[in-house]
N, C-alpha and C. Protein backbone atom coordinates (compact mmCIF):
# COMPACT_ATOMS: atom_id res chain seq x y z
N UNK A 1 19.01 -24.07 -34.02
CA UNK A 1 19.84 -23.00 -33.54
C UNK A 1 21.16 -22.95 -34.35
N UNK A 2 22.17 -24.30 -34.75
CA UNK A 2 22.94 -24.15 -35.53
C UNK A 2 22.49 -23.79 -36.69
N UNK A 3 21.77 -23.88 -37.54
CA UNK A 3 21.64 -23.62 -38.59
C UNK A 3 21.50 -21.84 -38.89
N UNK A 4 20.86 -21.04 -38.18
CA UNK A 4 20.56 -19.75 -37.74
C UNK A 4 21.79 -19.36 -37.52
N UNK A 5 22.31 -20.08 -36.46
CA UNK A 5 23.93 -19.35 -36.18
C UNK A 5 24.63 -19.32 -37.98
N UNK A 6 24.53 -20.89 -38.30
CA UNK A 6 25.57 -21.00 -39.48
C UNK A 6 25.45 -19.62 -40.71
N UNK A 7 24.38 -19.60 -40.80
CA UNK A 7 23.74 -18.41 -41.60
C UNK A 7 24.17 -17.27 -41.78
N UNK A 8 24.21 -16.91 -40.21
CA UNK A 8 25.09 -15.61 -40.18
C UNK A 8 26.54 -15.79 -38.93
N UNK A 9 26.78 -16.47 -39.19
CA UNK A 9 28.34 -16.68 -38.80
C UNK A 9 29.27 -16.10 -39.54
N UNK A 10 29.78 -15.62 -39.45
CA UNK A 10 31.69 -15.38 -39.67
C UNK A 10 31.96 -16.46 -40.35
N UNK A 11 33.32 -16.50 -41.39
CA UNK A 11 34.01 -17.39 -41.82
C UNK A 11 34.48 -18.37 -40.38
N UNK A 12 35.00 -18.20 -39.86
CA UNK A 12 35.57 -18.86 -38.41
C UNK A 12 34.36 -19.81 -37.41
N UNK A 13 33.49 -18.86 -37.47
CA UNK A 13 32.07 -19.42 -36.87
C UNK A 13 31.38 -20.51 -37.97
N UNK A 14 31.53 -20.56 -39.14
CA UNK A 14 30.82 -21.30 -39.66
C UNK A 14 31.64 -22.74 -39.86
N UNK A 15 33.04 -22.34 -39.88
CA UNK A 15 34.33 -23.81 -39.96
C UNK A 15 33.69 -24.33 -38.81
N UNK A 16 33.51 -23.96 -37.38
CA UNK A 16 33.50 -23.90 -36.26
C UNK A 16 32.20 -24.56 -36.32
N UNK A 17 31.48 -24.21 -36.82
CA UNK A 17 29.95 -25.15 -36.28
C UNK A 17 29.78 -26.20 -37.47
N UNK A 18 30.56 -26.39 -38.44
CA UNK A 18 30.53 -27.59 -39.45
C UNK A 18 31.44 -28.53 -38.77
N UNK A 19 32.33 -28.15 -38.10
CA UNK A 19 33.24 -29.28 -37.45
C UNK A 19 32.43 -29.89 -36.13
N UNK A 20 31.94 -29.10 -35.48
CA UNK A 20 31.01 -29.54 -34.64
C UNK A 20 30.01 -30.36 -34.71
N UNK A 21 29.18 -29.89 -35.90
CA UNK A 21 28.20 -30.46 -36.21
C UNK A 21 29.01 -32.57 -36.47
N UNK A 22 29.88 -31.81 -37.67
CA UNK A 22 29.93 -33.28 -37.96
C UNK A 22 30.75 -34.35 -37.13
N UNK A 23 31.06 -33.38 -35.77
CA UNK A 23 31.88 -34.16 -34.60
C UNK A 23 30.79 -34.98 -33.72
N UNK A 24 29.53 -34.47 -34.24
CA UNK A 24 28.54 -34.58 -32.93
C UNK A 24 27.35 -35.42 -33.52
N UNK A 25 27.52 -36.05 -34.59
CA UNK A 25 26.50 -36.84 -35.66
C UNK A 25 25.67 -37.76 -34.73
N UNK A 26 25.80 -38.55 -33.43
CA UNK A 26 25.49 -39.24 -32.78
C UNK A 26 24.19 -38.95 -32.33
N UNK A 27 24.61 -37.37 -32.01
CA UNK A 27 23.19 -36.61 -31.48
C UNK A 27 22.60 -36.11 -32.38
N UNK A 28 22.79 -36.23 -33.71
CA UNK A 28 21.60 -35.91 -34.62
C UNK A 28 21.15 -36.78 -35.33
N UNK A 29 20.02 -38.25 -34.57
CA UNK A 29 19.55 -39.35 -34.16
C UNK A 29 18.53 -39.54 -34.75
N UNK A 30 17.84 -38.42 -35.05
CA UNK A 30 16.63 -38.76 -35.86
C UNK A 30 16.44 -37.78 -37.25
N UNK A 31 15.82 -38.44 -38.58
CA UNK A 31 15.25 -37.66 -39.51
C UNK A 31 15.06 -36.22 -39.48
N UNK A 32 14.22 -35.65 -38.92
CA UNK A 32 14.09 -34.60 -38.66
C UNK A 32 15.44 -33.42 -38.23
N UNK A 33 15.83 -34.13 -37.95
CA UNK A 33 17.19 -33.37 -37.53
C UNK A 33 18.08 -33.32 -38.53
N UNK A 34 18.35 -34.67 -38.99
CA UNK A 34 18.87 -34.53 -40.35
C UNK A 34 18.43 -33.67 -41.78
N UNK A 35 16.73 -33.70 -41.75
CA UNK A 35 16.49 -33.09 -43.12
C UNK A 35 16.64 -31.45 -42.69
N UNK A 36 16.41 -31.16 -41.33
CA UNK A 36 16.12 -29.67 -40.95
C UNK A 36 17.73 -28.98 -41.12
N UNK A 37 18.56 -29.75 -40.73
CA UNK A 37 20.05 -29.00 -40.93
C UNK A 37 20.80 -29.24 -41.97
N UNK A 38 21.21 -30.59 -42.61
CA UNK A 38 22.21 -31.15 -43.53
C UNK A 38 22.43 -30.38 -44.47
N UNK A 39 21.31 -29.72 -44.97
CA UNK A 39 21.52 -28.90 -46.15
C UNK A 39 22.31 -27.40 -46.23
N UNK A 40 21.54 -26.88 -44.93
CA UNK A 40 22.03 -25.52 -44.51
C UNK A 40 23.43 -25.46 -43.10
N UNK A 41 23.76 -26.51 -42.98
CA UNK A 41 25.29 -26.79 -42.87
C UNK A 41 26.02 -27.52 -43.54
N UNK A 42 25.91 -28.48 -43.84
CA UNK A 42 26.66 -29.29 -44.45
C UNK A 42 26.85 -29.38 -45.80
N UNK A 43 25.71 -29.21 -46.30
CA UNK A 43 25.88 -28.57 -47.70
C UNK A 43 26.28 -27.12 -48.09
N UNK A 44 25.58 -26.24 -46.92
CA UNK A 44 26.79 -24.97 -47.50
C UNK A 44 28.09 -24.83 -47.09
N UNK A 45 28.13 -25.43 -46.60
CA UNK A 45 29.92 -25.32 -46.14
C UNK A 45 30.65 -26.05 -46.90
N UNK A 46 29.37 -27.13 -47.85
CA UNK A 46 30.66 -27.98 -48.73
C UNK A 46 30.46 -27.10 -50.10
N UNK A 47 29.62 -26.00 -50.17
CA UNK A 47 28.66 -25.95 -51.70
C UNK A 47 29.89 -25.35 -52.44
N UNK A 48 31.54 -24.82 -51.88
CA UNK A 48 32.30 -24.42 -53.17
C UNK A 48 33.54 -24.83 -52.88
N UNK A 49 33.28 -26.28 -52.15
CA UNK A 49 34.66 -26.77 -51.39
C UNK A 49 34.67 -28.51 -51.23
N UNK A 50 36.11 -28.49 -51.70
CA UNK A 50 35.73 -30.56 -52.15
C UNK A 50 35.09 -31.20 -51.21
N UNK A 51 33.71 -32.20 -51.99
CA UNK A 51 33.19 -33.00 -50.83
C UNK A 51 33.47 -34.24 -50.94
N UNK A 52 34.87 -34.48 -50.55
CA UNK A 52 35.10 -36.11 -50.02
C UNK A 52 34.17 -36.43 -49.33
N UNK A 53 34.01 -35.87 -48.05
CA UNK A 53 33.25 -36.09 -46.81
C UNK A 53 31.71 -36.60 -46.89
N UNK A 54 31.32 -36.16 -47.92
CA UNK A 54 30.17 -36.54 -48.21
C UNK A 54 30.43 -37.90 -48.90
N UNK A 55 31.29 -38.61 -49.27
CA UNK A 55 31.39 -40.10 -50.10
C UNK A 55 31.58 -40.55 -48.87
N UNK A 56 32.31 -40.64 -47.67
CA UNK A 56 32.69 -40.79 -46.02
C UNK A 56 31.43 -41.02 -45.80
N UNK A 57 30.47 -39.69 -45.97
CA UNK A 57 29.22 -39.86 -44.84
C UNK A 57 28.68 -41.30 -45.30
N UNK A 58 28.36 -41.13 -46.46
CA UNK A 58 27.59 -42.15 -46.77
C UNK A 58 28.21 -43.86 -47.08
N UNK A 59 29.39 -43.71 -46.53
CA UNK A 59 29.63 -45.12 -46.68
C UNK A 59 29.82 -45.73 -45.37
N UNK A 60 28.92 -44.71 -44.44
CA UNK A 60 29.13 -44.87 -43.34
C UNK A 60 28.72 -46.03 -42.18
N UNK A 61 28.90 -46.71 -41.44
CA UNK A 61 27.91 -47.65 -40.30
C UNK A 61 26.36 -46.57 -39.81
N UNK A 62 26.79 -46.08 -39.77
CA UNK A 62 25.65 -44.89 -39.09
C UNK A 62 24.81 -44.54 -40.34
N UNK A 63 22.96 -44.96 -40.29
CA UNK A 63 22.44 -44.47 -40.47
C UNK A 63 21.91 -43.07 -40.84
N UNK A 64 22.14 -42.54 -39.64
CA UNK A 64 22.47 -40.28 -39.64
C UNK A 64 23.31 -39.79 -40.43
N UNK A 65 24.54 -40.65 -40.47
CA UNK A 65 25.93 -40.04 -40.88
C UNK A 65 25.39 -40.47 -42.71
N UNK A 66 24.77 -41.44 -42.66
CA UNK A 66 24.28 -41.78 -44.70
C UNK A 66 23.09 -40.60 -44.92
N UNK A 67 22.42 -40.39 -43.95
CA UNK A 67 21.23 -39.33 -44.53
C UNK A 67 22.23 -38.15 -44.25
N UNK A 68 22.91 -37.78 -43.71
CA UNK A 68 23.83 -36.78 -43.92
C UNK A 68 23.70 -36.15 -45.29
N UNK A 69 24.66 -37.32 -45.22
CA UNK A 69 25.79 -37.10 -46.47
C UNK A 69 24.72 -37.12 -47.93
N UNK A 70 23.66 -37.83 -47.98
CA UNK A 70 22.48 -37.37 -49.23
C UNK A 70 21.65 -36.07 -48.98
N UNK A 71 21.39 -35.84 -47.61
CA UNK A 71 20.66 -34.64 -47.47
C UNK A 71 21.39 -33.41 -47.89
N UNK A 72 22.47 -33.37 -47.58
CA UNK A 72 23.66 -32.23 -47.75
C UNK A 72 23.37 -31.55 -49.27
N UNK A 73 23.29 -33.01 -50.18
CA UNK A 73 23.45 -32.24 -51.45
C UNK A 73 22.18 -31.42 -51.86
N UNK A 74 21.05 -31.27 -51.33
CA UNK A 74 19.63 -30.69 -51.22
C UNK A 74 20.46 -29.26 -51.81
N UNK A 75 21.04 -28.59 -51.02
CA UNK A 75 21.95 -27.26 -51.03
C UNK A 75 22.53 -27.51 -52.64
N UNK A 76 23.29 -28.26 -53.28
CA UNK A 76 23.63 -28.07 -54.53
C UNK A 76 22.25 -28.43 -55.85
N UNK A 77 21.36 -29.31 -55.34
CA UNK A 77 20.75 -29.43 -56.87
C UNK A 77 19.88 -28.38 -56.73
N UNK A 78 19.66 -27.16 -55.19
CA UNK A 78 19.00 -25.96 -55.60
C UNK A 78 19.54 -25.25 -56.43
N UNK A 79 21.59 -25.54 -56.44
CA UNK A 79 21.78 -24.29 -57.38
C UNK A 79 22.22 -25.07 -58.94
N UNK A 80 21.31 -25.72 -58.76
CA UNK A 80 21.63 -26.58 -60.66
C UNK A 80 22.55 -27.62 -60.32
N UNK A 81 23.20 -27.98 -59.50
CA UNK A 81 24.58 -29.28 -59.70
C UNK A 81 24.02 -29.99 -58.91
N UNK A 82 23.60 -30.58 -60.06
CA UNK A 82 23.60 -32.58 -59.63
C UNK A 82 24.18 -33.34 -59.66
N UNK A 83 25.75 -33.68 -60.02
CA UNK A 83 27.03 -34.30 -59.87
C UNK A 83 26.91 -35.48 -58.63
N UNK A 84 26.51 -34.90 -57.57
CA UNK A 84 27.36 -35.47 -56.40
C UNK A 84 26.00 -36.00 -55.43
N UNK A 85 24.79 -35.45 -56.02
CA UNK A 85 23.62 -36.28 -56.00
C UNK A 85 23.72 -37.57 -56.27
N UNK A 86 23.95 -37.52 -57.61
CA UNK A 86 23.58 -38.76 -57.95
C UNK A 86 24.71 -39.51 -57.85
N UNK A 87 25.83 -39.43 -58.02
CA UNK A 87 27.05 -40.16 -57.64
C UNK A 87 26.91 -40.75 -56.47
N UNK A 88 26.13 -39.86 -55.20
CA UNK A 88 26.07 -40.56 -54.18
C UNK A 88 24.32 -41.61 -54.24
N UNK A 89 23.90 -41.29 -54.56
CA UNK A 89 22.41 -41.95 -54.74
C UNK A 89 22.92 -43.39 -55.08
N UNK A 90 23.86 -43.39 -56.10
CA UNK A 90 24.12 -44.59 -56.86
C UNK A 90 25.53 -45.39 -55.91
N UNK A 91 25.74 -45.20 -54.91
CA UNK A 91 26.58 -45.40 -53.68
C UNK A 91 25.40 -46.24 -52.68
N UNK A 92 24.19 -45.45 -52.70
CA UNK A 92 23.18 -45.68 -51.62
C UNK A 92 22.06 -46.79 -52.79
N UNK A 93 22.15 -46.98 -53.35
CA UNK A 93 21.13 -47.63 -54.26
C UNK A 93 20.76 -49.13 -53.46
N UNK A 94 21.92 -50.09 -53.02
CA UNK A 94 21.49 -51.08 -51.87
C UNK A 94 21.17 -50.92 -50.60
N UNK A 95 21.15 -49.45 -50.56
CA UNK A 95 20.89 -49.61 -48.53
C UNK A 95 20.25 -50.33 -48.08
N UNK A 96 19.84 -50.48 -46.66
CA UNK A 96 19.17 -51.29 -46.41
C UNK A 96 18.06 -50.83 -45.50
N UNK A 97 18.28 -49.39 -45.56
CA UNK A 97 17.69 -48.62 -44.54
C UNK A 97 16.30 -48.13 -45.04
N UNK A 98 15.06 -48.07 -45.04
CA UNK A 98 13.70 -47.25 -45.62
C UNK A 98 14.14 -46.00 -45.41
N UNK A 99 15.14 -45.28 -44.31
CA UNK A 99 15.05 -44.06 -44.33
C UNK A 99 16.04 -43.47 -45.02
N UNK A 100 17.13 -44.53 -45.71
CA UNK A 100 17.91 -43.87 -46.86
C UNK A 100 17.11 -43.93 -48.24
N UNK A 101 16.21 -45.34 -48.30
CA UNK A 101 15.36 -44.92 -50.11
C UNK A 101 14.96 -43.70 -49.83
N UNK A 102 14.13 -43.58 -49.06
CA UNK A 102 12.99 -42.32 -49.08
C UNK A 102 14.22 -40.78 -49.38
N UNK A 103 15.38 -40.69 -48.17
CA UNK A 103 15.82 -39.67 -48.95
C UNK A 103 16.37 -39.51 -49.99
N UNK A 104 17.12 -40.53 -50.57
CA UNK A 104 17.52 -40.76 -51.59
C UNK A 104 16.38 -40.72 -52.86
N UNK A 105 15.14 -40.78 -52.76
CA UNK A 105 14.35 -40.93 -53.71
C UNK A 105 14.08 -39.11 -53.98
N UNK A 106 13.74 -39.07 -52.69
CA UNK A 106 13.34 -37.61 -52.40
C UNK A 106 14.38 -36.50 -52.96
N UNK A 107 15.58 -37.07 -52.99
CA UNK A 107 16.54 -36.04 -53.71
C UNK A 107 16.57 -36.09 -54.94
N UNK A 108 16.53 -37.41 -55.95
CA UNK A 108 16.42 -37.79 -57.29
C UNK A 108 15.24 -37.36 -57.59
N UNK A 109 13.77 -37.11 -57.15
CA UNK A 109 13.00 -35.95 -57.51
C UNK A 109 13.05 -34.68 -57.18
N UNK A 110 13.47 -34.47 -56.82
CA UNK A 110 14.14 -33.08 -56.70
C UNK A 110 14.89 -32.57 -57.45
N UNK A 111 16.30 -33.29 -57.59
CA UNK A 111 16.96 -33.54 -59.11
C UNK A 111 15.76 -33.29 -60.54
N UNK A 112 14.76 -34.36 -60.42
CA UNK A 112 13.93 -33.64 -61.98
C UNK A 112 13.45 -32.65 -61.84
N UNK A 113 12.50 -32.44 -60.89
CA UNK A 113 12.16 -30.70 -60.83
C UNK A 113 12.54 -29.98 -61.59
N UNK A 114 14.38 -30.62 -61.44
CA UNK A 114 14.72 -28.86 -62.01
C UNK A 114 15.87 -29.23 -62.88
N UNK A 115 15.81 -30.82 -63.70
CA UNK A 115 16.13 -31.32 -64.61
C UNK A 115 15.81 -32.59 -65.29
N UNK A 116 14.73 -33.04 -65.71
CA UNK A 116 13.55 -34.08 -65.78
C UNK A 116 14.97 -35.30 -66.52
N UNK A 117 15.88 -34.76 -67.38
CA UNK A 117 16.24 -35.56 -68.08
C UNK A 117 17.51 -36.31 -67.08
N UNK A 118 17.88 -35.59 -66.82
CA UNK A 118 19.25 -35.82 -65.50
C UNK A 118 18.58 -36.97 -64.70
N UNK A 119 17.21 -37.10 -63.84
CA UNK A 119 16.56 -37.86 -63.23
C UNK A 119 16.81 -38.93 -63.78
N UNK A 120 15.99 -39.11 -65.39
CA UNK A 120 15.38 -39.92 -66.19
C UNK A 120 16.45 -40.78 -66.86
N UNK A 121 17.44 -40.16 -67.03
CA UNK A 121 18.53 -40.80 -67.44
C UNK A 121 19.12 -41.95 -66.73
N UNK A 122 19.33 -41.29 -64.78
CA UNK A 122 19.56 -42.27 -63.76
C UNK A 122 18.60 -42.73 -63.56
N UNK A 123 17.59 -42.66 -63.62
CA UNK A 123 16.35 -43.88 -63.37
C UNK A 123 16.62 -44.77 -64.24
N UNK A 124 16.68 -45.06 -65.48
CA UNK A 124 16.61 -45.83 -66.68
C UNK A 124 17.48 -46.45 -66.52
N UNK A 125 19.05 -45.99 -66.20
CA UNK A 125 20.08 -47.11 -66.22
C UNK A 125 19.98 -48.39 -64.49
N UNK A 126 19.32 -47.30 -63.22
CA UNK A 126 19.48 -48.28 -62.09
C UNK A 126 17.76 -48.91 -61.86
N UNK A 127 16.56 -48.30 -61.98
CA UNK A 127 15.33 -48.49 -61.84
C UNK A 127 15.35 -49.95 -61.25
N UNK A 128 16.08 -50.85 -62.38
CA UNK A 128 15.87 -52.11 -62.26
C UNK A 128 15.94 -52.30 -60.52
N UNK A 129 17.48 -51.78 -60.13
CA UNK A 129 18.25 -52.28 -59.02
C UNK A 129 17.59 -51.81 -57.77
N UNK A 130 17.12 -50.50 -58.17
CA UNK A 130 16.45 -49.50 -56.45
C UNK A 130 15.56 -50.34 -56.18
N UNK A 131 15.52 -49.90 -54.64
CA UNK A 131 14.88 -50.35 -53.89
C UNK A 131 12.86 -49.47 -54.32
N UNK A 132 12.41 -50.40 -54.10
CA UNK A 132 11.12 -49.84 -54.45
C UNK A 132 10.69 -48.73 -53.51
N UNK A 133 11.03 -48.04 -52.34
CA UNK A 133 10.72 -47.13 -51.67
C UNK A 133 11.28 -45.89 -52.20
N UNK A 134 12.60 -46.41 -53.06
CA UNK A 134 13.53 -45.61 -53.25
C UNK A 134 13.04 -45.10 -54.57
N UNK A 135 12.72 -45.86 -55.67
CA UNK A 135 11.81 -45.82 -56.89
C UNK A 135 10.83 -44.75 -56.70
N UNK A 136 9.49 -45.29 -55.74
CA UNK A 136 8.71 -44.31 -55.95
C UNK A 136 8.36 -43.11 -55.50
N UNK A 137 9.67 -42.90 -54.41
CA UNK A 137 9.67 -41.44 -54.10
C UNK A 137 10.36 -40.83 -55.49
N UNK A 138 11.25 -41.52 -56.48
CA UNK A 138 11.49 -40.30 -56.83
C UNK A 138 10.97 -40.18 -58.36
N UNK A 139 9.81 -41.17 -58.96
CA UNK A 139 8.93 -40.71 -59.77
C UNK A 139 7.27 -40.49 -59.08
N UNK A 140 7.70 -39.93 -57.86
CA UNK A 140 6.41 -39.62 -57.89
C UNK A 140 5.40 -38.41 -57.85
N UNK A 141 6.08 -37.68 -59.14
CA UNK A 141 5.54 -36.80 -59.93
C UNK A 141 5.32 -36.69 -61.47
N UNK A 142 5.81 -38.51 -61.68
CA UNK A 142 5.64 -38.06 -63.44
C UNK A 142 4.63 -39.03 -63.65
N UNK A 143 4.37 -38.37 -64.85
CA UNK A 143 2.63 -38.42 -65.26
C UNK A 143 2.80 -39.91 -64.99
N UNK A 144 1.56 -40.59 -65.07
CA UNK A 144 1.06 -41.99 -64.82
C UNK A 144 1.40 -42.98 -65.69
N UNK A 145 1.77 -42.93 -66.79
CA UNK A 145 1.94 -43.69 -67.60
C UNK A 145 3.51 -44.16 -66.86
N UNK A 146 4.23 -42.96 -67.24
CA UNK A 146 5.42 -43.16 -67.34
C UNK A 146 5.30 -44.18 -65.68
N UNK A 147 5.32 -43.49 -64.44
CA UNK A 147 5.68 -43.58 -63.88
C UNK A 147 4.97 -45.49 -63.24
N UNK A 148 3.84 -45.96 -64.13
CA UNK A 148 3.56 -47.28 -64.25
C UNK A 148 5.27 -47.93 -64.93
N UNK A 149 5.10 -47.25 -65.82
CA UNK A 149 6.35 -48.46 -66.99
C UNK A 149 7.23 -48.66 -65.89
N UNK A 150 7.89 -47.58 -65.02
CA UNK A 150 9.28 -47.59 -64.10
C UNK A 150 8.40 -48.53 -63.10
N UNK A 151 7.25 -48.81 -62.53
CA UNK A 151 6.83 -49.82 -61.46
C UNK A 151 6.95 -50.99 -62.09
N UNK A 152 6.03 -51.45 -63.18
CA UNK A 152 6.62 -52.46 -63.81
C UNK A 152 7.38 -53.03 -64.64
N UNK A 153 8.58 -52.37 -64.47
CA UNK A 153 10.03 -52.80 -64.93
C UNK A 153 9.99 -52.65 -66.81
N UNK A 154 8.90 -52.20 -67.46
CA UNK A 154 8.65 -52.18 -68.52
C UNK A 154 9.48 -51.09 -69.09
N UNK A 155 9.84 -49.75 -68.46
CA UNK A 155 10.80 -48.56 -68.87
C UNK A 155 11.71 -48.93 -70.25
């Protein structure tokens, strides 16, 4: 329902349900909640406006409040900027959480989609360090070879 509202909200209505939203992180408890909104609030409300908040989310105690703050950027590497992806990916690279690799992986393929080298570049320098959940979500679309060398550390 927020997200629908945020959409077509007013300037006022949309400050208004991003402050909310991120007043109310407690109750957005599970995955699903996180991947279904973060992007289409939190990322558009940050998509032409400084995101400290997103380095906050994710250095956060809270689980929700770290998939936040990576889901959010979903909204920027649709429109080409991967900056703050991966800046934060490489923030999240020790989590400890399976449900931060996975999104975190899930965004760094996403990232190649729609820039193979941008990915490949941050794979190559951290590969070693990620967490293996985190690894193979996010080569797991390049051809087989490659994506053997990055399993066995051979890259």
């Amino acid at each position: 329902m927020l997200v629908a509202m945020y959409s077509k909200g007013a300037s006022s209505e949309k400050q208004a349900i991003y402050r909310a939203y991120l007043g109310n992180t407690k109750y957005i408890n599970n995955w699903d909640l996180v991947d279904s909104s973060a992007e289409h609030i939190v990322g558009a409300h940050l998509f032409d406006r400084e995101r400290k908040r997103l380095y906050r989310l994710v250095r956060s105690r809270s689980l929700g409040e770290r998939r936040i703050g990576i889901m959010s950027t979903f909204r920027f590497i649709k429109a080409g900027d991967f900056a703050d992806t991966l800046a934060l990916a490489e923030l999240l690279l020790h989590d400890r959480e399976d449900l931060i690799h996975k999104a975190v992986g899930w965004m760094l393929r996403e990232v190649g989609n729609r820039d193979f080298h941008a990915e490949e570049e941050f794979l190559l320098k951290h590969y070693r360090d990620m967490r293996r959940t985190m690894l193979c979500y996010a080569i797991e679309k390049f051809p087989e070879g490659q994506r053997q060398a990055f399993l066995q550390g051979s890259r």
